[in-house]
PDB file of N, CA and C in Angstrom:
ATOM      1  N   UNK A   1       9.495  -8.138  -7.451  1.00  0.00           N
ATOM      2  CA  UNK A   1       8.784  -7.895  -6.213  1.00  0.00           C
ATOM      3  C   UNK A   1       7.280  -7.847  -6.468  1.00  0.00           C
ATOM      4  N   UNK A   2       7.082  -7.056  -7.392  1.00  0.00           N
ATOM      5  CA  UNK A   2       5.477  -7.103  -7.688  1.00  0.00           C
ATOM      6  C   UNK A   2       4.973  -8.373  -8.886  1.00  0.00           C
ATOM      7  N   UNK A   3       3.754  -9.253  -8.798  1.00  0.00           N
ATOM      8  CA  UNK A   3       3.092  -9.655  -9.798  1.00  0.00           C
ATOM      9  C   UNK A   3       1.548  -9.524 -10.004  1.00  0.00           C
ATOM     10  N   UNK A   4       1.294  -9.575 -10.989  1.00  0.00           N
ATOM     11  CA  UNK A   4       0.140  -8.776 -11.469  1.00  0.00           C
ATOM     12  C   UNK A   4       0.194  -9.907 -12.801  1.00  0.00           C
ATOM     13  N   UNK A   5      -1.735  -9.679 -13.013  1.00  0.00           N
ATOM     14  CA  UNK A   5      -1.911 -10.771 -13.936  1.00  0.00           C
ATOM     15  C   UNK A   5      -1.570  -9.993 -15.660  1.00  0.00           C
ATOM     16  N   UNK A   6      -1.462 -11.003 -16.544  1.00  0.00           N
ATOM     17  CA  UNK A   6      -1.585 -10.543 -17.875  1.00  0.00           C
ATOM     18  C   UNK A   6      -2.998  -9.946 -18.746  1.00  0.00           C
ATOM     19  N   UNK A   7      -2.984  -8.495 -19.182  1.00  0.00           N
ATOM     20  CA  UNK A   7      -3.621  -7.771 -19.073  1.00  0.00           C
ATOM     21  C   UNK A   7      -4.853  -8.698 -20.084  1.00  0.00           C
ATOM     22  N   UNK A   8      -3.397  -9.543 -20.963  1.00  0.00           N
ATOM     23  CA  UNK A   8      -4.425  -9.723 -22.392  1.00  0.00           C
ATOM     24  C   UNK A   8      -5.057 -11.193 -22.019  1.00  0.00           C
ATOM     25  N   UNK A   9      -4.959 -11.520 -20.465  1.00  0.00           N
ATOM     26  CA  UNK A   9      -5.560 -13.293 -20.405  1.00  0.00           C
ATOM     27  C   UNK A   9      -5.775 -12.852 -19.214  1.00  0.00           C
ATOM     28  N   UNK A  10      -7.134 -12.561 -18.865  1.00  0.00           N
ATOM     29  CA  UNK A  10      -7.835 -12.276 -17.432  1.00  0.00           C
ATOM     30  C   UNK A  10      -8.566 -13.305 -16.996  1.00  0.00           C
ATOM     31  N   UNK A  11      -7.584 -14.684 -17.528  1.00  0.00           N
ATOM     32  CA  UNK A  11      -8.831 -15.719 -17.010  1.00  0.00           C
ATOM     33  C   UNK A  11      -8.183 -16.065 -15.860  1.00  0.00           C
ATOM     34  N   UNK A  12      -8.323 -16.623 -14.579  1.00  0.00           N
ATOM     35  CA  UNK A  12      -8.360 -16.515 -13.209  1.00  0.00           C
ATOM     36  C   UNK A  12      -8.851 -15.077 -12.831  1.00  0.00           C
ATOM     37  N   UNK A  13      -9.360 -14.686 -13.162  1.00  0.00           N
ATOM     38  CA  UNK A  13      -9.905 -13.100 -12.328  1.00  0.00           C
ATOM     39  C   UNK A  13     -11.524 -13.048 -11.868  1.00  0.00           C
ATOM     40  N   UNK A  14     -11.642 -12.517 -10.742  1.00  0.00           N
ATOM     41  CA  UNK A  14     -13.478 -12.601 -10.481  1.00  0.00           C
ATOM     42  C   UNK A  14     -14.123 -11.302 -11.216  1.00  0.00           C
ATOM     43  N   UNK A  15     -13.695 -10.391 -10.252  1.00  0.00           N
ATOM     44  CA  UNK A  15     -14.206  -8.648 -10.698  1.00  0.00           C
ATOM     45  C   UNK A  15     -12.798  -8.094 -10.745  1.00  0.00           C
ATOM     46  N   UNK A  16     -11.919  -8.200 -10.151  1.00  0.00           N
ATOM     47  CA  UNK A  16     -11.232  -7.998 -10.227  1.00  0.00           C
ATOM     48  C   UNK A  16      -9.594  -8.492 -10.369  1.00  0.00           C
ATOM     49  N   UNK A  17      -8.223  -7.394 -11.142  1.00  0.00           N
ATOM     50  CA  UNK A  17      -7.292  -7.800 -10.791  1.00  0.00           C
ATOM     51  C   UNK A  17      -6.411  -7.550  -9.642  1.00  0.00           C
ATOM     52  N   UNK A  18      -5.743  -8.596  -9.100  1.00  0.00           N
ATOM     53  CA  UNK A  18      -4.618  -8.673  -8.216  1.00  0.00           C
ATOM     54  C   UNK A  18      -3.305  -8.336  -8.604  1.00  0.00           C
ATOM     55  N   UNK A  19      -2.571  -7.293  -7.717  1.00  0.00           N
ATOM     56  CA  UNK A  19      -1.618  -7.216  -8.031  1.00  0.00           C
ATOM     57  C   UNK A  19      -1.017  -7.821  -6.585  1.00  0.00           C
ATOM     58  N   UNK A  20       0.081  -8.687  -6.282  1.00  0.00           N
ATOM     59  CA  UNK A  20       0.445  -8.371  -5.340  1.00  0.00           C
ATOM     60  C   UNK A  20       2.124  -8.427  -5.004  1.00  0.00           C
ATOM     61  N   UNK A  21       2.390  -8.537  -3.919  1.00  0.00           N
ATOM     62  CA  UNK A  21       4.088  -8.066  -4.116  1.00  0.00           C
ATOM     63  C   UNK A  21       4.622  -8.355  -2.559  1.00  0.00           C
ATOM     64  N   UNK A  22       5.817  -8.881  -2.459  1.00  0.00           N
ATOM     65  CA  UNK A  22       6.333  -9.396  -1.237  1.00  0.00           C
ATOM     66  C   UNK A  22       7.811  -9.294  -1.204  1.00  0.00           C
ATOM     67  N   UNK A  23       8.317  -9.100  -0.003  1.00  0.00           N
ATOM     68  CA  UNK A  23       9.282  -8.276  -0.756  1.00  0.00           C
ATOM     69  C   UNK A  23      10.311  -8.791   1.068  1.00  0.00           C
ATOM     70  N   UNK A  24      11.664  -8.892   1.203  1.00  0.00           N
ATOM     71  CA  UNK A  24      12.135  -8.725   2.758  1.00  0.00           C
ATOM     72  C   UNK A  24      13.527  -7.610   2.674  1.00  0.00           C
ATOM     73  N   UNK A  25      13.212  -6.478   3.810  1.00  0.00           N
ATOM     74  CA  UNK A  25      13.495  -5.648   3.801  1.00  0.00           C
ATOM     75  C   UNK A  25      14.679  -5.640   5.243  1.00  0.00           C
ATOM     76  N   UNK A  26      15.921  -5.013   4.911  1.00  0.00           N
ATOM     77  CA  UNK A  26      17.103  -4.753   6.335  1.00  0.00           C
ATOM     78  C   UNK A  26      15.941  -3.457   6.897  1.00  0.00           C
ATOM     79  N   UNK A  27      15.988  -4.078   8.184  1.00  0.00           N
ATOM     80  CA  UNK A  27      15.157  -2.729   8.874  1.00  0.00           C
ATOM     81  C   UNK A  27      14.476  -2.147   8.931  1.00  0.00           C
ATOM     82  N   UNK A  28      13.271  -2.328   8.318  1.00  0.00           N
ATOM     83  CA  UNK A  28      12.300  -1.476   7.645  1.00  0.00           C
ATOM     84  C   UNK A  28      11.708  -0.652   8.101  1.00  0.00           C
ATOM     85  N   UNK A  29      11.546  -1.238   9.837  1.00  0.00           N
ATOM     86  CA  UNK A  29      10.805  -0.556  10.493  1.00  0.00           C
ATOM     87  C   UNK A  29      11.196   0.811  11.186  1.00  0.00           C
ATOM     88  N   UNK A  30      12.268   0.957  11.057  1.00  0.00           N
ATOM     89  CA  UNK A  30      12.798   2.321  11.491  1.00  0.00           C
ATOM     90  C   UNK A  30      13.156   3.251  10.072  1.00  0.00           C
ATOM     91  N   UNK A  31      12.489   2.883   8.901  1.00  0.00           N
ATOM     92  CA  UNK A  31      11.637   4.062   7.815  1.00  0.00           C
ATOM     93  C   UNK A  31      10.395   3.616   7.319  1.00  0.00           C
ATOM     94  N   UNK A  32       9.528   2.825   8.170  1.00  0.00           N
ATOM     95  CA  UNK A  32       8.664   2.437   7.961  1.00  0.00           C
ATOM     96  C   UNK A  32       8.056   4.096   7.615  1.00  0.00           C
ATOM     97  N   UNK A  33       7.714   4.622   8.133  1.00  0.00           N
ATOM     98  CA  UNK A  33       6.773   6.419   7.557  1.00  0.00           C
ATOM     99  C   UNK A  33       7.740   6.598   6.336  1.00  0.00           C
ATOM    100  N   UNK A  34       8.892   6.528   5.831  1.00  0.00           N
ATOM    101  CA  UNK A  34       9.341   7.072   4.553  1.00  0.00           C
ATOM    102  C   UNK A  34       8.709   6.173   3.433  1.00  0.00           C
ATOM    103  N   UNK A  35       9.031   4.475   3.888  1.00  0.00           N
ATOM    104  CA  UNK A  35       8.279   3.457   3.242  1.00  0.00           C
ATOM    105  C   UNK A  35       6.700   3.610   2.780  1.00  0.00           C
ATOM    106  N   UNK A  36       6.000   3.891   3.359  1.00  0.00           N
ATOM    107  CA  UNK A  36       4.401   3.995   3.419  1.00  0.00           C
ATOM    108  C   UNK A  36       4.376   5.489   2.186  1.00  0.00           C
ATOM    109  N   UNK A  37       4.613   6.231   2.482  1.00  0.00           N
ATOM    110  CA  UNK A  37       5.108   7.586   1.719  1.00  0.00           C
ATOM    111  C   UNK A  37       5.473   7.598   0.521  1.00  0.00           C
ATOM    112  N   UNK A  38       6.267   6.126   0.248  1.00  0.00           N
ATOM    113  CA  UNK A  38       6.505   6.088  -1.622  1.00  0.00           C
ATOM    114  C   UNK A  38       5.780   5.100  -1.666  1.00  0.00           C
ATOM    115  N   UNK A  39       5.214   3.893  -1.236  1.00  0.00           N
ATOM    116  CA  UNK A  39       3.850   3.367  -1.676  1.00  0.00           C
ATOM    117  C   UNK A  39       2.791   4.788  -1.959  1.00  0.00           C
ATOM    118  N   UNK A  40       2.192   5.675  -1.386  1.00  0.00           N
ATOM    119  CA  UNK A  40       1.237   5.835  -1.503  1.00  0.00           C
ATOM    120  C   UNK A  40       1.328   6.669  -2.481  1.00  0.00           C
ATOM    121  N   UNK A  41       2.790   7.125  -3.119  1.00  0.00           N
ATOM    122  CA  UNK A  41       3.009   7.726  -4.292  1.00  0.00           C
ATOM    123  C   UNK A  41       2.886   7.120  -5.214  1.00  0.00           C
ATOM    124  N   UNK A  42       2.860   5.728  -5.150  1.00  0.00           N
ATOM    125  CA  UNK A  42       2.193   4.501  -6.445  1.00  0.00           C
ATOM    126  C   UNK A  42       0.901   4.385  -6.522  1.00  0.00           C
ATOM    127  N   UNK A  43       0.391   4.177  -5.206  1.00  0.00           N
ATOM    128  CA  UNK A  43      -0.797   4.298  -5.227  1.00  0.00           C
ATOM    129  C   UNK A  43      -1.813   5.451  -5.756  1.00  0.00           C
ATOM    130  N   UNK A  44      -0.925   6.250  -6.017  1.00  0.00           N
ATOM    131  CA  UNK A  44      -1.586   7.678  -6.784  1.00  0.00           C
ATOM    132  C   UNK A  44      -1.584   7.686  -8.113  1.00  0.00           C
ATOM    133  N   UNK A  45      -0.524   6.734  -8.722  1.00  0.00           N
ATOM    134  CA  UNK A  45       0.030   6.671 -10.340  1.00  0.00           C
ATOM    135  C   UNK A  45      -1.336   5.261 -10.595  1.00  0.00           C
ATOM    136  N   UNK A  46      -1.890   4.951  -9.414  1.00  0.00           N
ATOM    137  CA  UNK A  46      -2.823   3.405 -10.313  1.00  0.00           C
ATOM    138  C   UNK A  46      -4.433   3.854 -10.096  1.00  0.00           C
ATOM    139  N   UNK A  47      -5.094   2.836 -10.971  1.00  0.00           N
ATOM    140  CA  UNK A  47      -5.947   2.636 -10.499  1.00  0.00           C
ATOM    141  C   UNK A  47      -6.967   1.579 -10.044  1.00  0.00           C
ATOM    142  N   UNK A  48      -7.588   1.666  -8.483  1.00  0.00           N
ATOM    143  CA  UNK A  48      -7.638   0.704  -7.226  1.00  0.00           C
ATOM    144  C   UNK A  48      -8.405   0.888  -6.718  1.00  0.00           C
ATOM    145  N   UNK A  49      -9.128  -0.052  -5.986  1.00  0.00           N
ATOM    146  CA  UNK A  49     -10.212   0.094  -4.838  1.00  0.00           C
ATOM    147  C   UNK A  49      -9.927  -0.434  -3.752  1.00  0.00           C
ATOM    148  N   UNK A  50      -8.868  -1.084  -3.604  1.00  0.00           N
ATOM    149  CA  UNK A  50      -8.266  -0.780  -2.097  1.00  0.00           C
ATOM    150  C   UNK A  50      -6.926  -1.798  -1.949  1.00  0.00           C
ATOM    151  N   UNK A  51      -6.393  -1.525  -1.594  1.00  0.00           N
ATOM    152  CA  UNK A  51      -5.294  -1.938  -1.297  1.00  0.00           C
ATOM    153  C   UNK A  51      -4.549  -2.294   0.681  1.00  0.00           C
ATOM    154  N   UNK A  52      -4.211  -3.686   0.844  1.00  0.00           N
ATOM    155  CA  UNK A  52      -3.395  -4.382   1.929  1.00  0.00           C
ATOM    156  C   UNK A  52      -2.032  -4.404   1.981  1.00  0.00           C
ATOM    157  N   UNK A  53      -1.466  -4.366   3.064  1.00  0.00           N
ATOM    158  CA  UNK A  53      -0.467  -4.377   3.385  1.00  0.00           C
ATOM    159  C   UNK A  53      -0.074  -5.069   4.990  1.00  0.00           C
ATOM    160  N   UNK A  54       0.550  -6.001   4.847  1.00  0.00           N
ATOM    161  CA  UNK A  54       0.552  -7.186   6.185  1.00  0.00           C
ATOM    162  C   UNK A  54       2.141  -6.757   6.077  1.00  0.00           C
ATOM    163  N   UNK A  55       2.494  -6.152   7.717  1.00  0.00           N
ATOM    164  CA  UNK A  55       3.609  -5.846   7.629  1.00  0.00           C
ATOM    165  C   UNK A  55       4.119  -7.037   8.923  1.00  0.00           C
ATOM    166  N   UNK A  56       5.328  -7.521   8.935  1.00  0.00           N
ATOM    167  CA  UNK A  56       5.728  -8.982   9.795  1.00  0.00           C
ATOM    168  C   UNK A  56       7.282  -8.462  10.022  1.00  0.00           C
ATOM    169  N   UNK A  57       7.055  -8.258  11.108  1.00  0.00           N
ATOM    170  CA  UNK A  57       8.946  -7.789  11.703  1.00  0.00           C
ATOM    171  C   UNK A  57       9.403  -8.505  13.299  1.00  0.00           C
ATOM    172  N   UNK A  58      10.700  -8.826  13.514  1.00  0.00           N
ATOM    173  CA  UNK A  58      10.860  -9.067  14.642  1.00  0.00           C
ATOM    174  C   UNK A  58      11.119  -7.740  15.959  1.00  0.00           C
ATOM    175  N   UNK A  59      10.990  -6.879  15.200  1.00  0.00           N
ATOM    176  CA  UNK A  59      11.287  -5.639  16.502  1.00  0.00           C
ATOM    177  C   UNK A  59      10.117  -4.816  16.595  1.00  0.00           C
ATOM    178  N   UNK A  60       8.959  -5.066  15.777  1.00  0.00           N
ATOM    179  CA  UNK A  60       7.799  -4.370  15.912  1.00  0.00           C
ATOM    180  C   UNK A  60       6.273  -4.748  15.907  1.00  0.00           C
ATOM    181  N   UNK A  61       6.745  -6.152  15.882  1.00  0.00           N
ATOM    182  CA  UNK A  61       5.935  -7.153  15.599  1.00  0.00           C
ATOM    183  C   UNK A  61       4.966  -6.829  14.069  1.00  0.00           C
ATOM    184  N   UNK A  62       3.685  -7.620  14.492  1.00  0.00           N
ATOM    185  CA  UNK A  62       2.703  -7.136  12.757  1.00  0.00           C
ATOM    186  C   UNK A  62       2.047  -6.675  13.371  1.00  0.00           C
ATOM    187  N   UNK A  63       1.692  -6.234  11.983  1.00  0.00           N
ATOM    188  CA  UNK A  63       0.589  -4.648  11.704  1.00  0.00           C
ATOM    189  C   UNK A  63      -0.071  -5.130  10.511  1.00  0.00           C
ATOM    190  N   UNK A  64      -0.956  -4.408  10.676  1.00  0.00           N
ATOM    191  CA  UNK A  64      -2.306  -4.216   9.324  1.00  0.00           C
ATOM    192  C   UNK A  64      -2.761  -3.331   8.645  1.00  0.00           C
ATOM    193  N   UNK A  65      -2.349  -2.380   7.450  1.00  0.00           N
ATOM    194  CA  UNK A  65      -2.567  -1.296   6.487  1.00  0.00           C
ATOM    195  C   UNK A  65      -3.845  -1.452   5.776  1.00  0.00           C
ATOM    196  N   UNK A  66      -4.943  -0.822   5.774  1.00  0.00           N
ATOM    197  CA  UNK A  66      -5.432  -0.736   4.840  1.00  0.00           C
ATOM    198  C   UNK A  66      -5.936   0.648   4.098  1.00  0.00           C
ATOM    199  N   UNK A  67      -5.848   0.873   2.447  1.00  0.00           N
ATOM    200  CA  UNK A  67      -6.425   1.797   2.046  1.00  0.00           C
ATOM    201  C   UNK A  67      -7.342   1.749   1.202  1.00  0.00           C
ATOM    202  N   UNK A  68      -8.862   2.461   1.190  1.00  0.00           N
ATOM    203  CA  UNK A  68      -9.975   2.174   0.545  1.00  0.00           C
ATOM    204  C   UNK A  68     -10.484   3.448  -0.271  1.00  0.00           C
ATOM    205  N   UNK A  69     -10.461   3.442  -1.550  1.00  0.00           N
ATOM    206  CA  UNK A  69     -10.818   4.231  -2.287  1.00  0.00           C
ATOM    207  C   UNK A  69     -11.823   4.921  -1.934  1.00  0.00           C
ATOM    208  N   UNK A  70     -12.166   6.200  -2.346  1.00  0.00           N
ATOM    209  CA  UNK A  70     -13.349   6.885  -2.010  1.00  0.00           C
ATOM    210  C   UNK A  70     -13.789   7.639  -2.811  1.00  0.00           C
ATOM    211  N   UNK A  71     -15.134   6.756  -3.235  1.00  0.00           N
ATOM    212  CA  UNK A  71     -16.047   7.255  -4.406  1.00  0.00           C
ATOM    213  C   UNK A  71     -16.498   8.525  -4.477  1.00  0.00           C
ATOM    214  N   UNK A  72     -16.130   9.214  -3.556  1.00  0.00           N
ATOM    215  CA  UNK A  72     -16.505  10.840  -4.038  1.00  0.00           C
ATOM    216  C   UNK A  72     -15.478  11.531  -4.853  1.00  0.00           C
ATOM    217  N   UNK A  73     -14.062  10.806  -5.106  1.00  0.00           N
ATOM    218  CA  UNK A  73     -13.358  11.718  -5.908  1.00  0.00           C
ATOM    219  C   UNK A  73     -13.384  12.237  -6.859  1.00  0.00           C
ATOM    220  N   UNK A  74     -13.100  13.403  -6.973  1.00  0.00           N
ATOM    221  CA  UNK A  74     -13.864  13.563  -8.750  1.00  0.00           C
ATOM    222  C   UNK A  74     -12.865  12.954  -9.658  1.00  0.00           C
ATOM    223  N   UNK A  75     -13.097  13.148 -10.560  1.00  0.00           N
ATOM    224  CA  UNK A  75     -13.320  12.432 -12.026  1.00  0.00           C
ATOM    225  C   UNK A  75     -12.652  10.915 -11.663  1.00  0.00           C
ATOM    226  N   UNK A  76     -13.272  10.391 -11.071  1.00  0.00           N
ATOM    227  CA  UNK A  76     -13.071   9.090 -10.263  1.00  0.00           C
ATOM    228  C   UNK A  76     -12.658   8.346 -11.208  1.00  0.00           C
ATOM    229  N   UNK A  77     -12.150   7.045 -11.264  1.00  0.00           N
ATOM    230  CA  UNK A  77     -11.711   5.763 -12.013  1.00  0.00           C
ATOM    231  C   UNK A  77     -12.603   4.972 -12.714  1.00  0.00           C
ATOM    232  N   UNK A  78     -13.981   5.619 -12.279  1.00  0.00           N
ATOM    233  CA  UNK A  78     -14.964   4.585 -13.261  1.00  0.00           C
ATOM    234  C   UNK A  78     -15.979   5.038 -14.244  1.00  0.00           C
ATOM    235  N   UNK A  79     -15.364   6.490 -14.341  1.00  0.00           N
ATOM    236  CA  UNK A  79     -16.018   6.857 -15.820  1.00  0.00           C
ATOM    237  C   UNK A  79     -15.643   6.541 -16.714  1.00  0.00           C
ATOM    238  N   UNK A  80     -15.776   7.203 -18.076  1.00  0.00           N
ATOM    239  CA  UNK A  80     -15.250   6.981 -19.791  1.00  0.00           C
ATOM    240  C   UNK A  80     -13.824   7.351 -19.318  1.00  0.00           C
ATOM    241  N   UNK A  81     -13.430   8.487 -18.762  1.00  0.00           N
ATOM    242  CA  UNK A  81     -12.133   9.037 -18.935  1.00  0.00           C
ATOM    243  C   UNK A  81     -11.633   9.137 -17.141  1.00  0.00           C
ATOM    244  N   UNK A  82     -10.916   7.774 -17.399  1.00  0.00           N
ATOM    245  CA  UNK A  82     -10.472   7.323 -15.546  1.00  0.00           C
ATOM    246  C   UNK A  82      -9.590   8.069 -15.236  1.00  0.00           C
ATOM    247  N   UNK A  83      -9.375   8.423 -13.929  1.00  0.00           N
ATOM    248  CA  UNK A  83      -8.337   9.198 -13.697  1.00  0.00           C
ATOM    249  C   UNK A  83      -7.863   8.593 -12.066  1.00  0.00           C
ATOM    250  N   UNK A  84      -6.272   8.192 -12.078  1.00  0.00           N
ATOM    251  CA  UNK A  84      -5.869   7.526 -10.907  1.00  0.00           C
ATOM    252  C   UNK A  84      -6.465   7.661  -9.773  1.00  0.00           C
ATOM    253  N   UNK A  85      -6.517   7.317  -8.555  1.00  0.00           N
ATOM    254  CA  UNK A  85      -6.859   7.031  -7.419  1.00  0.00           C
ATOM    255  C   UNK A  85      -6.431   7.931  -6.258  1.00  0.00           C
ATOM    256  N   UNK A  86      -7.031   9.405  -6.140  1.00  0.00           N
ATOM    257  CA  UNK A  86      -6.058  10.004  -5.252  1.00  0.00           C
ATOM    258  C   UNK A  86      -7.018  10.632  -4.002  1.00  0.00           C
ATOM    259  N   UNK A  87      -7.782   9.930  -3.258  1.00  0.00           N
ATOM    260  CA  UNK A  87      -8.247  10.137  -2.108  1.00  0.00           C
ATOM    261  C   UNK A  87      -8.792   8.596  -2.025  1.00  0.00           C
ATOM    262  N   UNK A  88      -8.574   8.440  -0.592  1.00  0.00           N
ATOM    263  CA  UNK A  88      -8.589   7.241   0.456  1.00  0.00           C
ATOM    264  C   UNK A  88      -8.803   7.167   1.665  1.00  0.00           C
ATOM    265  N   UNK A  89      -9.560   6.116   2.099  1.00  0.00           N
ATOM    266  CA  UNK A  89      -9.747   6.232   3.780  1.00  0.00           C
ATOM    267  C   UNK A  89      -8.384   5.144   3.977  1.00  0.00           C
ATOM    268  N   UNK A  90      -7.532   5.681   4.686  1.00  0.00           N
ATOM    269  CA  UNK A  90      -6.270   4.955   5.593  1.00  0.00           C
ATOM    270  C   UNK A  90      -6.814   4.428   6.975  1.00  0.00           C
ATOM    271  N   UNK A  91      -6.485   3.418   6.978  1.00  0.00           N
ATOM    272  CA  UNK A  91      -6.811   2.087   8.550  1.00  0.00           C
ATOM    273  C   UNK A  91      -5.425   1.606   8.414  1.00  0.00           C
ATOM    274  N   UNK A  92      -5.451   1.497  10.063  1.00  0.00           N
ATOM    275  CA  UNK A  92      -4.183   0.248  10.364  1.00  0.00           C
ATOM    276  C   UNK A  92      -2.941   0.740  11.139  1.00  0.00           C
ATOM    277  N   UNK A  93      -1.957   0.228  11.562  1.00  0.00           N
ATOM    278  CA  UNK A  93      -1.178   0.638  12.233  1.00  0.00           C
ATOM    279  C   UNK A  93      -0.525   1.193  12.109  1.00  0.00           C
ATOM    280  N   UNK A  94       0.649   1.652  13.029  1.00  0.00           N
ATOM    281  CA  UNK A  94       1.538   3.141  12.685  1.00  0.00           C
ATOM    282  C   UNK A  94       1.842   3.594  12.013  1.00  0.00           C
ATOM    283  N   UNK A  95       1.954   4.820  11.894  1.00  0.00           N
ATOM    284  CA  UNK A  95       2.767   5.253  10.249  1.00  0.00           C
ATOM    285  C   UNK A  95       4.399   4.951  10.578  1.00  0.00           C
ATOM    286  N   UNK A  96       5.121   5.482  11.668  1.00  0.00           N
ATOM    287  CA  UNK A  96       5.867   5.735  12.176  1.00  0.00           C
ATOM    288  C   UNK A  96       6.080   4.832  13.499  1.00  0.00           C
ATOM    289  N   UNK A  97       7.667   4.003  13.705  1.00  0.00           N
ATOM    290  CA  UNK A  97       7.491   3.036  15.205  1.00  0.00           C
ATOM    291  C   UNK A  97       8.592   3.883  15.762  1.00  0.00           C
ATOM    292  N   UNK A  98       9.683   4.650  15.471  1.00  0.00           N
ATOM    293  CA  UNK A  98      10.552   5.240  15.912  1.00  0.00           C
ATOM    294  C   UNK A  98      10.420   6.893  16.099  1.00  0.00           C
ATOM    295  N   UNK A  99      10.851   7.878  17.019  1.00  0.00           N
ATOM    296  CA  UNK A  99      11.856   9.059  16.671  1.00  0.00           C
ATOM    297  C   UNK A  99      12.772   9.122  16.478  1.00  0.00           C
ATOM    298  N   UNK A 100      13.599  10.053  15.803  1.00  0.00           N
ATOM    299  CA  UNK A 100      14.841  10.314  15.211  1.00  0.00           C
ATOM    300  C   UNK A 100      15.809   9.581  15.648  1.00  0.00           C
ATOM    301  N   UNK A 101      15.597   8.797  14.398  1.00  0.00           N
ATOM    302  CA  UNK A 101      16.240   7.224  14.159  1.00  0.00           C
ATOM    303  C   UNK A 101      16.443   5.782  15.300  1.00  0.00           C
ATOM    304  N   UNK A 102      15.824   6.610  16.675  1.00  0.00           N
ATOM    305  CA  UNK A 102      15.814   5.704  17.477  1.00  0.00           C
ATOM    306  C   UNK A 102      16.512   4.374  17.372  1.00  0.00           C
ATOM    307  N   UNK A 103      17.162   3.727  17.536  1.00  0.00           N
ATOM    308  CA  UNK A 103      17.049   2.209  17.626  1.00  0.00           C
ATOM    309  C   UNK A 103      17.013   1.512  18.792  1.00  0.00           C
ATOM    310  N   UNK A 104      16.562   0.307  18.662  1.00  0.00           N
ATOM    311  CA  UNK A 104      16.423  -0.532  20.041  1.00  0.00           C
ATOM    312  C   UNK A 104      17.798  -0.907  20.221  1.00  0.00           C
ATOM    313  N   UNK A 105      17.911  -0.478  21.843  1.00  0.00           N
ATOM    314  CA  UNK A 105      19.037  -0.863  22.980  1.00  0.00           C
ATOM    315  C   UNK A 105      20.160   0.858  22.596  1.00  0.00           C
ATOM    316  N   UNK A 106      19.066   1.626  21.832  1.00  0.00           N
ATOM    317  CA  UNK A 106      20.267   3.046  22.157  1.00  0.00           C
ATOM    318  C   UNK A 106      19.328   3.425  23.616  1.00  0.00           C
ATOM    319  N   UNK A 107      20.760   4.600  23.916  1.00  0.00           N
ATOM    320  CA  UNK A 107      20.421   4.867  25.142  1.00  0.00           C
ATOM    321  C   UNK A 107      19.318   6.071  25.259  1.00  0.00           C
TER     322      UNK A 107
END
């Protein structure tokens, strides 16, 4: 699901590396908020300056995620001694498209 370049041959790279990952999911959108919730628990284990997410469904149509690092964190990712990525400005659409478990055509 995920690819990401080889650490030890960074040739195609500008400033930065790409990781990216695509993936088709039964239903997603009715745990879309549980979904977003263990991404952003990865997103805490890396380190990033921002990260997309293009979400494409037939019952919720698309949406647009974005999260952007924020250089005030302390002991931020770009000193001598980096430390993961754990404050962000969040943009983009719902966290959540359902209540309790809702589905389309219940009553």
């Amino acid at each position: 699901m995920f690819n990401f370049p080889d650490p030890e041959n960074i040739e195609g790279t500008y400033r930065d590396q790409v990781i990216t990952f695509g993936a088709s999911y039964k239903s997603v959108e009715y745990e879309w908020d549980e979904w977003l919730n263990k991404f952003e628990a990865i997103l805490r284990k890396l380190y990033w300056s921002s990260a997309t997410i293009h979400l494409e469904t037939e019952v919720v149509g698309d949406h647009k995620y974005e999260w952007i690092f924020d250089i005030n964190q302390p002991d931020n990712w770009i000193t001598d001694n980096p430390q993961p990525t754990t404050m962000w400005t969040f943009s983009g659409g719902p966290r959540k498209f359902f209540d309790n478990n809702t589905r389309i055509g219940s009553p």
